[in-house]
N, C-alpha and C. Protein backbone atom coordinates (compact mmCIF):
# COMPACT_ATOMS: atom_id res chain seq x y z
N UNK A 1 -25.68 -19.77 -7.57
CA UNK A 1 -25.48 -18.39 -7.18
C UNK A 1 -26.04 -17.50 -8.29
N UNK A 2 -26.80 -16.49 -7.94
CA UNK A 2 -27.82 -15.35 -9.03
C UNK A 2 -26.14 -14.36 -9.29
N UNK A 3 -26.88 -13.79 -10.07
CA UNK A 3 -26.22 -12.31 -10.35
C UNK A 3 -26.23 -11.19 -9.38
N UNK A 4 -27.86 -11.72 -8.77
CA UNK A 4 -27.67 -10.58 -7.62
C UNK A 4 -26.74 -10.72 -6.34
N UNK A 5 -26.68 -11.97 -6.04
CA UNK A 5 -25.55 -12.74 -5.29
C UNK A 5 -23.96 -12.21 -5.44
N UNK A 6 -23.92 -12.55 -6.61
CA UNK A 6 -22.48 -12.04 -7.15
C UNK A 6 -22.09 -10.59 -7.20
N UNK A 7 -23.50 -9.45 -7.17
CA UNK A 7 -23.34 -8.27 -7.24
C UNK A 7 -23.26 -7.87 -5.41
N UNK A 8 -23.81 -8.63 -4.92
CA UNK A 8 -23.90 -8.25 -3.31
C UNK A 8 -22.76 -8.78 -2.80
N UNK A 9 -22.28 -10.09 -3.23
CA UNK A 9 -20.68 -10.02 -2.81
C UNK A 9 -19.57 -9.32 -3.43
N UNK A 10 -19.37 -8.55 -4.00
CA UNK A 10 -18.53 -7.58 -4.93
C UNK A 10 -18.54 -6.75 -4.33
N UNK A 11 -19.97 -6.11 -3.65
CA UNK A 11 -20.09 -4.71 -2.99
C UNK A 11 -19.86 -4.71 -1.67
N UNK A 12 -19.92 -5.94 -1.03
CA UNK A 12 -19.61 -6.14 0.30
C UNK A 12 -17.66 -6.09 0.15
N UNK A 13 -17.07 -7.27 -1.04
CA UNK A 13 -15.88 -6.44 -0.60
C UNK A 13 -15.17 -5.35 -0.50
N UNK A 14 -16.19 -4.60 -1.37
CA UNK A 14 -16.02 -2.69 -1.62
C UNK A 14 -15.78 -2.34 -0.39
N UNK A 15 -16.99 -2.99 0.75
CA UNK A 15 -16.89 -2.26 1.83
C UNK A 15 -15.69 -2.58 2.60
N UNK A 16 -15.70 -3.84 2.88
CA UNK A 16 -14.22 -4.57 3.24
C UNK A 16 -12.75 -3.78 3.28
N UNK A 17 -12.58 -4.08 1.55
CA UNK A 17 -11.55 -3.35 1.58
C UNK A 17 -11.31 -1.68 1.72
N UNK A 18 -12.54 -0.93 1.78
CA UNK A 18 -12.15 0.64 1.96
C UNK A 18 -12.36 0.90 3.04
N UNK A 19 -12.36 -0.05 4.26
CA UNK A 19 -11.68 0.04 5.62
C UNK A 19 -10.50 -0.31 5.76
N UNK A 20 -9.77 -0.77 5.20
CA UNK A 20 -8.44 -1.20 5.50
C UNK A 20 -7.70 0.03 4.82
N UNK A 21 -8.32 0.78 3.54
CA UNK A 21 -7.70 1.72 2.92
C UNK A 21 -7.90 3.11 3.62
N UNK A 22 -9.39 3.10 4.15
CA UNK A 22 -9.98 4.58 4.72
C UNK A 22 -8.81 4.55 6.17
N UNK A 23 -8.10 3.16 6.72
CA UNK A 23 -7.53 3.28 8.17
C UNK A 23 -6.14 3.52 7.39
N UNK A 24 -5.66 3.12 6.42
CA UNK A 24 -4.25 3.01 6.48
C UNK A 24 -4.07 4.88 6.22
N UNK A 25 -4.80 4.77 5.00
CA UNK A 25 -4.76 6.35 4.65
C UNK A 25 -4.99 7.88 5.94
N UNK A 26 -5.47 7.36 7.00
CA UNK A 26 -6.05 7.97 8.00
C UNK A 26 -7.49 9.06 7.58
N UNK A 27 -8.08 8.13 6.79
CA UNK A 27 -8.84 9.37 6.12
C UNK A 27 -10.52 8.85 6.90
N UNK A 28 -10.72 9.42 8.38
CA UNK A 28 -11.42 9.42 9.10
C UNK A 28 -12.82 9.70 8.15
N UNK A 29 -13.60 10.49 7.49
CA UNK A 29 -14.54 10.51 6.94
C UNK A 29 -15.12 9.53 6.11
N UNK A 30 -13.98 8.69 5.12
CA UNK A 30 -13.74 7.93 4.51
C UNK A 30 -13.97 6.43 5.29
N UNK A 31 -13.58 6.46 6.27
CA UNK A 31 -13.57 5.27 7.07
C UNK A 31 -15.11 5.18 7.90
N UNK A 32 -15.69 6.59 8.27
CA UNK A 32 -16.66 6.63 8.93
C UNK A 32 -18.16 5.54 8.03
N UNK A 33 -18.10 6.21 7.10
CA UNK A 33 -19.71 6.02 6.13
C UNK A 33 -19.66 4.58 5.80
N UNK A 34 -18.39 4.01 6.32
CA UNK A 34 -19.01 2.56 5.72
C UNK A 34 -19.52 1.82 7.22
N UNK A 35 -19.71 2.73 8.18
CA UNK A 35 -20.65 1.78 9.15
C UNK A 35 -21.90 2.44 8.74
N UNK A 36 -23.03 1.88 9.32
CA UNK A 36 -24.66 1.94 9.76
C UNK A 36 -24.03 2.61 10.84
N UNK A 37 -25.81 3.73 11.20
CA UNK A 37 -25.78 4.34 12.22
C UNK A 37 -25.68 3.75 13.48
N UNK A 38 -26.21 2.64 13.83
CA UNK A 38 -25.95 2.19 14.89
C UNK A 38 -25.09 0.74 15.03
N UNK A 39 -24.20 1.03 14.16
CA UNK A 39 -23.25 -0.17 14.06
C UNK A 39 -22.35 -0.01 15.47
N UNK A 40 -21.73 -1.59 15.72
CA UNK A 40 -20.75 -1.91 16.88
C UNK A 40 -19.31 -1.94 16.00
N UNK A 41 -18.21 -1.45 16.66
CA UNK A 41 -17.02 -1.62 16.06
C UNK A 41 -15.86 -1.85 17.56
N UNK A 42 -15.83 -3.56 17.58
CA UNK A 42 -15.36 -4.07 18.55
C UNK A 42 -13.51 -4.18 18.65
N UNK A 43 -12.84 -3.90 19.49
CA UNK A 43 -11.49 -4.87 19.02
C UNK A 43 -11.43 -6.04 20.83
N UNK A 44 -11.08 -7.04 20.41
CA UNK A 44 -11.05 -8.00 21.41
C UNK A 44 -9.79 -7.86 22.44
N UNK A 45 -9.23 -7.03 21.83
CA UNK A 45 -7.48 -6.83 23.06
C UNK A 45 -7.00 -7.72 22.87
N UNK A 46 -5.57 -7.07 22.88
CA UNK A 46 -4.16 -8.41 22.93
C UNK A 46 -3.34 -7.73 23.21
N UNK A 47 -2.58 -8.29 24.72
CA UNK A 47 -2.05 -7.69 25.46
C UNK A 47 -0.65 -6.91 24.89
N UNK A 48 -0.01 -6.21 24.91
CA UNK A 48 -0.67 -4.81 26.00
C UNK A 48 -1.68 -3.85 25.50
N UNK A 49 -2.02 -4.27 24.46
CA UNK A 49 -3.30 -3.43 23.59
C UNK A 49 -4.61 -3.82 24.33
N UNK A 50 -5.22 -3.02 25.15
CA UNK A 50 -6.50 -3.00 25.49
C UNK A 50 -8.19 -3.11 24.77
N UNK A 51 -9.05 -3.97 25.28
CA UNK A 51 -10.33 -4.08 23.82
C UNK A 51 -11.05 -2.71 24.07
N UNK A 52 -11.56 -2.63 23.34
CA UNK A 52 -12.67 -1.16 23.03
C UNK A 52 -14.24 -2.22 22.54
N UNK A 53 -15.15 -0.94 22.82
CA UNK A 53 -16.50 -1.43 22.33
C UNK A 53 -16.62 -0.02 21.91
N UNK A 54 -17.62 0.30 20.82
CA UNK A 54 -17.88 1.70 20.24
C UNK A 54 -18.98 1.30 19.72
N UNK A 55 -19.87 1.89 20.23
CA UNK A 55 -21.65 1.35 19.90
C UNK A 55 -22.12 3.38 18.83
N UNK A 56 -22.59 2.79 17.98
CA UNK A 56 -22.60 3.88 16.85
C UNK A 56 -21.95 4.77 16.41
N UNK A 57 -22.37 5.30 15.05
CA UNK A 57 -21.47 5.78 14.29
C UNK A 57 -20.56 7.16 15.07
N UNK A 58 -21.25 7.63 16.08
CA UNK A 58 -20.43 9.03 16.57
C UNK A 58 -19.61 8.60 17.76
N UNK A 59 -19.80 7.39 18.08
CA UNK A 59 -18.53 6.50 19.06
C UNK A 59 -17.59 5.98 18.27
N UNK A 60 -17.46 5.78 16.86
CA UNK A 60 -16.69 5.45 15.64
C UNK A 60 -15.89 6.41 15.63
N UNK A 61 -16.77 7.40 14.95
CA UNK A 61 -16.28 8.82 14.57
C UNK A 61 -15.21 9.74 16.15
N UNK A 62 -15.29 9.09 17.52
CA UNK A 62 -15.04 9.79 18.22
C UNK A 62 -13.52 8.93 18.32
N UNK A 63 -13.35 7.76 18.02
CA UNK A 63 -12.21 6.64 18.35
C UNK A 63 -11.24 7.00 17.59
N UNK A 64 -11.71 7.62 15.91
CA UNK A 64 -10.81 7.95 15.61
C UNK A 64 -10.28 9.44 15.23
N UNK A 65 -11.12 10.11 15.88
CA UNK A 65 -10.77 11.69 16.13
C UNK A 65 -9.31 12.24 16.12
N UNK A 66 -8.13 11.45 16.77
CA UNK A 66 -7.04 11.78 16.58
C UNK A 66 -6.48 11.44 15.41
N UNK A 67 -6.81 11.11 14.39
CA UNK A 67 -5.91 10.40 13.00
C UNK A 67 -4.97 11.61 12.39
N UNK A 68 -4.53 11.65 11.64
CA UNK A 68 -4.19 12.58 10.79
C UNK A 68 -3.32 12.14 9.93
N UNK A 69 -3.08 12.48 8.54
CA UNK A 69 -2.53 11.95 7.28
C UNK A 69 -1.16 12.61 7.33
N UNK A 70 -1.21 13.58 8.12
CA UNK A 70 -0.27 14.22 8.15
C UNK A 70 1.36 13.59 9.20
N UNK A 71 2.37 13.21 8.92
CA UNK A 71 3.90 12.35 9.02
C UNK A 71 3.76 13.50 10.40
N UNK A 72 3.91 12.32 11.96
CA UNK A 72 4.10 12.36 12.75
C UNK A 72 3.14 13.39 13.68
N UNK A 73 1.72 13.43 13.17
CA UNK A 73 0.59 13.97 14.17
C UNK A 73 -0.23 13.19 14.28
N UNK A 74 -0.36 12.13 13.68
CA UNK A 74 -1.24 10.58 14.15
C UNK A 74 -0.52 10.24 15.88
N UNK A 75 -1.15 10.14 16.55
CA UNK A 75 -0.39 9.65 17.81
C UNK A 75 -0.04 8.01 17.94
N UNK A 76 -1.36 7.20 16.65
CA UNK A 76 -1.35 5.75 16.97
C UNK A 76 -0.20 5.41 15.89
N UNK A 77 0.96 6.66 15.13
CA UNK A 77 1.18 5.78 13.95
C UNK A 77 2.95 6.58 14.59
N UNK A 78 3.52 7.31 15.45
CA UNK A 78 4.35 7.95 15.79
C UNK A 78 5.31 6.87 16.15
N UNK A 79 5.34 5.62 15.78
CA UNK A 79 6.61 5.09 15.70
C UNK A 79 6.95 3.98 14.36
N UNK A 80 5.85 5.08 13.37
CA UNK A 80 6.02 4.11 11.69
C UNK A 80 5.66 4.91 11.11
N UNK A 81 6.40 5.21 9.78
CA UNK A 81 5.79 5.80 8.63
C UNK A 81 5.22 4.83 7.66
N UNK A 82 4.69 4.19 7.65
CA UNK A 82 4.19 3.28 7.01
C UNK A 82 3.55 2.38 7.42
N UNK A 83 2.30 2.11 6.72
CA UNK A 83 1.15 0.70 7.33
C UNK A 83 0.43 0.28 6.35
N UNK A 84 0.01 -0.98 6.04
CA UNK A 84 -0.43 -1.78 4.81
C UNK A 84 -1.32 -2.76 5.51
N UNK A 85 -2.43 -2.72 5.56
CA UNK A 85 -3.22 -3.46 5.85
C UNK A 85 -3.77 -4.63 4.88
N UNK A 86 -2.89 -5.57 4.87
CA UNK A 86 -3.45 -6.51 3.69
C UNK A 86 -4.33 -7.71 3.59
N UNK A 87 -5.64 -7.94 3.12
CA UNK A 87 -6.57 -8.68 3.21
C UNK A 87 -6.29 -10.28 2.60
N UNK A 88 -6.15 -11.27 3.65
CA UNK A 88 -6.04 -12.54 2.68
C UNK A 88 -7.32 -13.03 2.20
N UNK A 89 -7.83 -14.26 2.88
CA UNK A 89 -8.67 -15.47 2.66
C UNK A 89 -10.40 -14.53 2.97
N UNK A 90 -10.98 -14.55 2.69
CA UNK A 90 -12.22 -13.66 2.93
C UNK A 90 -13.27 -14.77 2.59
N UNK A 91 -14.41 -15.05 3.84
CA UNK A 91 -15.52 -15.92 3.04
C UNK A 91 -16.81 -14.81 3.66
N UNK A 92 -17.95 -14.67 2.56
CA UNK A 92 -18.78 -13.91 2.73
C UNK A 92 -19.83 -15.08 2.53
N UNK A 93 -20.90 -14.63 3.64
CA UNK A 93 -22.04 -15.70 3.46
C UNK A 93 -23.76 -15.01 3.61
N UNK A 94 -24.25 -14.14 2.48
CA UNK A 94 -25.84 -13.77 2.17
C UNK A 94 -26.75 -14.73 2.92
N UNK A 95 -26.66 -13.36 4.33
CA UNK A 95 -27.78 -14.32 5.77
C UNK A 95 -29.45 -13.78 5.20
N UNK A 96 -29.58 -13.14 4.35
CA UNK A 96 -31.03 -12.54 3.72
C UNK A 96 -30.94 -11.75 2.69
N UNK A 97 -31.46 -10.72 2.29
CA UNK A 97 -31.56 -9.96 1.14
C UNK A 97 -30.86 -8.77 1.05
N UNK A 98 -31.19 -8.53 2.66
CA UNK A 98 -30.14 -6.96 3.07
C UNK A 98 -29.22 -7.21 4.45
N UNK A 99 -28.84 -8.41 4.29
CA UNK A 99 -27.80 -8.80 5.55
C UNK A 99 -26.62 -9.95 5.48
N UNK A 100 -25.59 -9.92 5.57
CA UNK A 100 -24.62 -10.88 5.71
C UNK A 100 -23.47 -10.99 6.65
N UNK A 101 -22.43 -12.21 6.81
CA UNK A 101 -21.55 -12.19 7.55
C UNK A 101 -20.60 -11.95 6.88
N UNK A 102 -19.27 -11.82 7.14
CA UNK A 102 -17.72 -12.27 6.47
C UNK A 102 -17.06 -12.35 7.59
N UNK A 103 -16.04 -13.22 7.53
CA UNK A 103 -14.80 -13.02 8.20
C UNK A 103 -13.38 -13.45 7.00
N UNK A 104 -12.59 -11.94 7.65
CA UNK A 104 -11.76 -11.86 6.73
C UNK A 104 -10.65 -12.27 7.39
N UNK A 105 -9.23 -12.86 7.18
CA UNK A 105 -7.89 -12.88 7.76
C UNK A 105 -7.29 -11.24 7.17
N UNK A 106 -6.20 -10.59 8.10
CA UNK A 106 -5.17 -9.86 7.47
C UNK A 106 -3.68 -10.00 7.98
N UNK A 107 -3.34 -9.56 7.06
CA UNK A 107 -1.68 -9.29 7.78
C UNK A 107 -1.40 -7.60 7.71
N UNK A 108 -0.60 -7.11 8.58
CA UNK A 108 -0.15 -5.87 8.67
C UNK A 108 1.14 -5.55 8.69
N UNK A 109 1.58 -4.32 7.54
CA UNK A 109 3.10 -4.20 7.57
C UNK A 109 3.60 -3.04 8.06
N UNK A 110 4.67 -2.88 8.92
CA UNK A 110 4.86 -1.39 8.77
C UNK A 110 6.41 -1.11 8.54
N UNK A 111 7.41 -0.46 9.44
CA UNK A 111 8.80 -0.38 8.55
C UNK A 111 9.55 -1.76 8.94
N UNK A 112 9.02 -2.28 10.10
CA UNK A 112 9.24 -3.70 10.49
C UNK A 112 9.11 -4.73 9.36
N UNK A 113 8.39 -4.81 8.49
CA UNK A 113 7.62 -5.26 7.60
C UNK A 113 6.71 -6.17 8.47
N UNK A 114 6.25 -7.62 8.64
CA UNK A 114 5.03 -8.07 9.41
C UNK A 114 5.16 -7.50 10.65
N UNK A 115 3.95 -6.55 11.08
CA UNK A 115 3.75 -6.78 12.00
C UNK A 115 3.08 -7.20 13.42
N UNK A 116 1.47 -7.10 12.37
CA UNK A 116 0.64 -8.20 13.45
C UNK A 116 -0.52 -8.51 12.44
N UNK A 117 -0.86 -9.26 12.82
CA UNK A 117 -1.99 -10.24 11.67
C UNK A 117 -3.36 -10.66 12.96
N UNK A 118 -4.58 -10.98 12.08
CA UNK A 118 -5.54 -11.43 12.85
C UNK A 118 -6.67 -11.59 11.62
N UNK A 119 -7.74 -11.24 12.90
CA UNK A 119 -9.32 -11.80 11.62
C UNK A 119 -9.92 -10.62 12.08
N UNK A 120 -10.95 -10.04 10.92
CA UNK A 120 -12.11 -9.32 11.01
C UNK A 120 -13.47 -10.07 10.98
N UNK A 121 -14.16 -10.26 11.79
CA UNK A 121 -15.58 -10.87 12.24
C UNK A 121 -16.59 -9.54 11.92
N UNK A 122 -17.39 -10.02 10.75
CA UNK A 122 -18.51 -8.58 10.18
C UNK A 122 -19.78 -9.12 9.85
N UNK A 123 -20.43 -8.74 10.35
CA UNK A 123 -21.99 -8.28 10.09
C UNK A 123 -22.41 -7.02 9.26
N UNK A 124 -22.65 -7.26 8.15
CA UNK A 124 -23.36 -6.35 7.31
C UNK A 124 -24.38 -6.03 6.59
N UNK A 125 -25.43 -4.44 6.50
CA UNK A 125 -26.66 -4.62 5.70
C UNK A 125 -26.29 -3.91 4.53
N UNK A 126 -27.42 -3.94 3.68
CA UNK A 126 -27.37 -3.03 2.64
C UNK A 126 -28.38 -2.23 3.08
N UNK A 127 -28.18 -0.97 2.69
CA UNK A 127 -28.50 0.66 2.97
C UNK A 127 -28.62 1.10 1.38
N UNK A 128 -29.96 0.90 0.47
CA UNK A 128 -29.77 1.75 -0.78
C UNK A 128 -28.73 0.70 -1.18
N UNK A 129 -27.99 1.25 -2.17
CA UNK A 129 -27.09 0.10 -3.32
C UNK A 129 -25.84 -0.05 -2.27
N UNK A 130 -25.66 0.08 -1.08
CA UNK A 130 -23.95 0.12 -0.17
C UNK A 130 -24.83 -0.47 0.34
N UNK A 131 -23.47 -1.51 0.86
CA UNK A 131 -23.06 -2.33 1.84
C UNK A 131 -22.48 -1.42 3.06
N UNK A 132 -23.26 -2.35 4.41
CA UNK A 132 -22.10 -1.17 5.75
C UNK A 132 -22.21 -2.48 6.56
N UNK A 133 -21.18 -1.72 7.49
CA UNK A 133 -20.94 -2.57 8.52
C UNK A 133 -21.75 -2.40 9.67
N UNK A 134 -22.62 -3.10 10.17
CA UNK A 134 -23.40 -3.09 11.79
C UNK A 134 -22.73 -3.60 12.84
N UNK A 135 -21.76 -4.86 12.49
CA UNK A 135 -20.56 -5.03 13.55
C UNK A 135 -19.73 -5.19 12.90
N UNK A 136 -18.17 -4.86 13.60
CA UNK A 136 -17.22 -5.55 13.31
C UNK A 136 -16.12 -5.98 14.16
N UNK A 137 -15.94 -7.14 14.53
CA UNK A 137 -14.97 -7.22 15.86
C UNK A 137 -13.37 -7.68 14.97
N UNK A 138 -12.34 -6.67 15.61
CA UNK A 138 -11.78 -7.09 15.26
C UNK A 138 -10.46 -8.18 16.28
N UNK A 139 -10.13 -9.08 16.05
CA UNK A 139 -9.23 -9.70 16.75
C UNK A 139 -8.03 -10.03 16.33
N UNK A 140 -7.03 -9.67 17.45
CA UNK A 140 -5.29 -10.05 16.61
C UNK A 140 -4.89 -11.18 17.11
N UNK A 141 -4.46 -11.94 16.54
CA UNK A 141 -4.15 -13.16 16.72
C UNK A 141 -2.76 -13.70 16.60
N UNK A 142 -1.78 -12.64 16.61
CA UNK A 142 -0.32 -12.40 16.44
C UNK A 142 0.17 -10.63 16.06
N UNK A 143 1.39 -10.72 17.31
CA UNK A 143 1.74 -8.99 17.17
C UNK A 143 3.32 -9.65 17.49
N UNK A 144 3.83 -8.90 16.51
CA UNK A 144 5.31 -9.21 16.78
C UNK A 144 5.81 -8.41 17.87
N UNK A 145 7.06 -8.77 18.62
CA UNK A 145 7.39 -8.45 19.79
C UNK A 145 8.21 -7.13 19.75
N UNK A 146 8.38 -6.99 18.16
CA UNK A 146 8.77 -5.54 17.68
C UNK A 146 7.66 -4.50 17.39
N UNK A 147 6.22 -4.92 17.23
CA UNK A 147 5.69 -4.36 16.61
C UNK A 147 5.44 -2.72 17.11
N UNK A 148 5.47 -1.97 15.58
CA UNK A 148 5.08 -0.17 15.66
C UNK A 148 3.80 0.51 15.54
N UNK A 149 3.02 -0.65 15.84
CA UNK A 149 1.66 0.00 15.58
C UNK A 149 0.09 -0.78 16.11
N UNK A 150 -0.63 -0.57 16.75
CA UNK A 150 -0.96 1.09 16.81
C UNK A 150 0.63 1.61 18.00
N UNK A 151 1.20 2.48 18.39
CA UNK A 151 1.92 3.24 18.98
C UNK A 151 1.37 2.86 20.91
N UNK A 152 2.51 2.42 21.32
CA UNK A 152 1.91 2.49 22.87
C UNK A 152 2.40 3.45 23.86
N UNK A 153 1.47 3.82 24.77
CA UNK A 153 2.02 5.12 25.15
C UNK A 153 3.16 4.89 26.30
């Protein structure tokens, strides 16, 4: 493994983890710039949570239009004050010079403490010295039967 290797996986988890921080925080701008313009941002559904497809960045930007940081005007967060998106096992694999995969595991907490866990499936280029995401599907693979989040209507 080069240095440049080691510097392109470092920056890819930059990107990684300041989606889990740009979502917990609700800080929509923050969360936006780490896709490519014409990135996919998939979720696979698990019932009663329905899947989404969002094909570029202003179908991104439109999904999460309702956020807000602000205690009880988020509509997806109105039955938790609290969410922790925490990243386990992560393998990243340099498919070329300006492209790679990862898939990450997480777990999620909220006042429940666990409350649903799964994998992030990512495709990413480099853009200039950043890493972004061109896909990312995400899939849950356990939701507790308590769980507060996202909020169902």
């Amino acid at each position: 493994m080069t240095l440049d290797d080691l510097i392109a996986r470092e920056s890819i988890r930059e990107t990684i983890t300041g989606y889990t921080i740009a979502g917990d925080s609700r800080d929509s701008e923050a969360f936006v710039v780490l896709f490519a313009d014409h990135a996919v941002l998939e979720f696979a559904g698990y019932p009663p949570l329905p899947g989404f497809r969002n094909e570029g960045k202003e179908e991104i930007r439109q999904r999460i239009s309702s956020w807000s940081s602000v205690p009880g005007e988020d509509p997806s967060m109105r039955n938790t004050s609290f969410i922790r998106h925490n990243l386990t096992t992560s393998r990243i694999a340099l498919t070329g010079p300006n492209s790679a995969r990862a898939q990450t595991y997480f777990v999620v907490f909220t006042d429940i403490g666990p409350d649903h866990a799964g994998t992030y499936s990512d495709e990413l280029v480099r853009e200039g010295e950043r890493w972004r995401f061109a896909y990312r599907r995400v899939t849950l693979q356990w939701r507790s039967p308590n769980s507060l989040f996202p909020a169902l209507k």
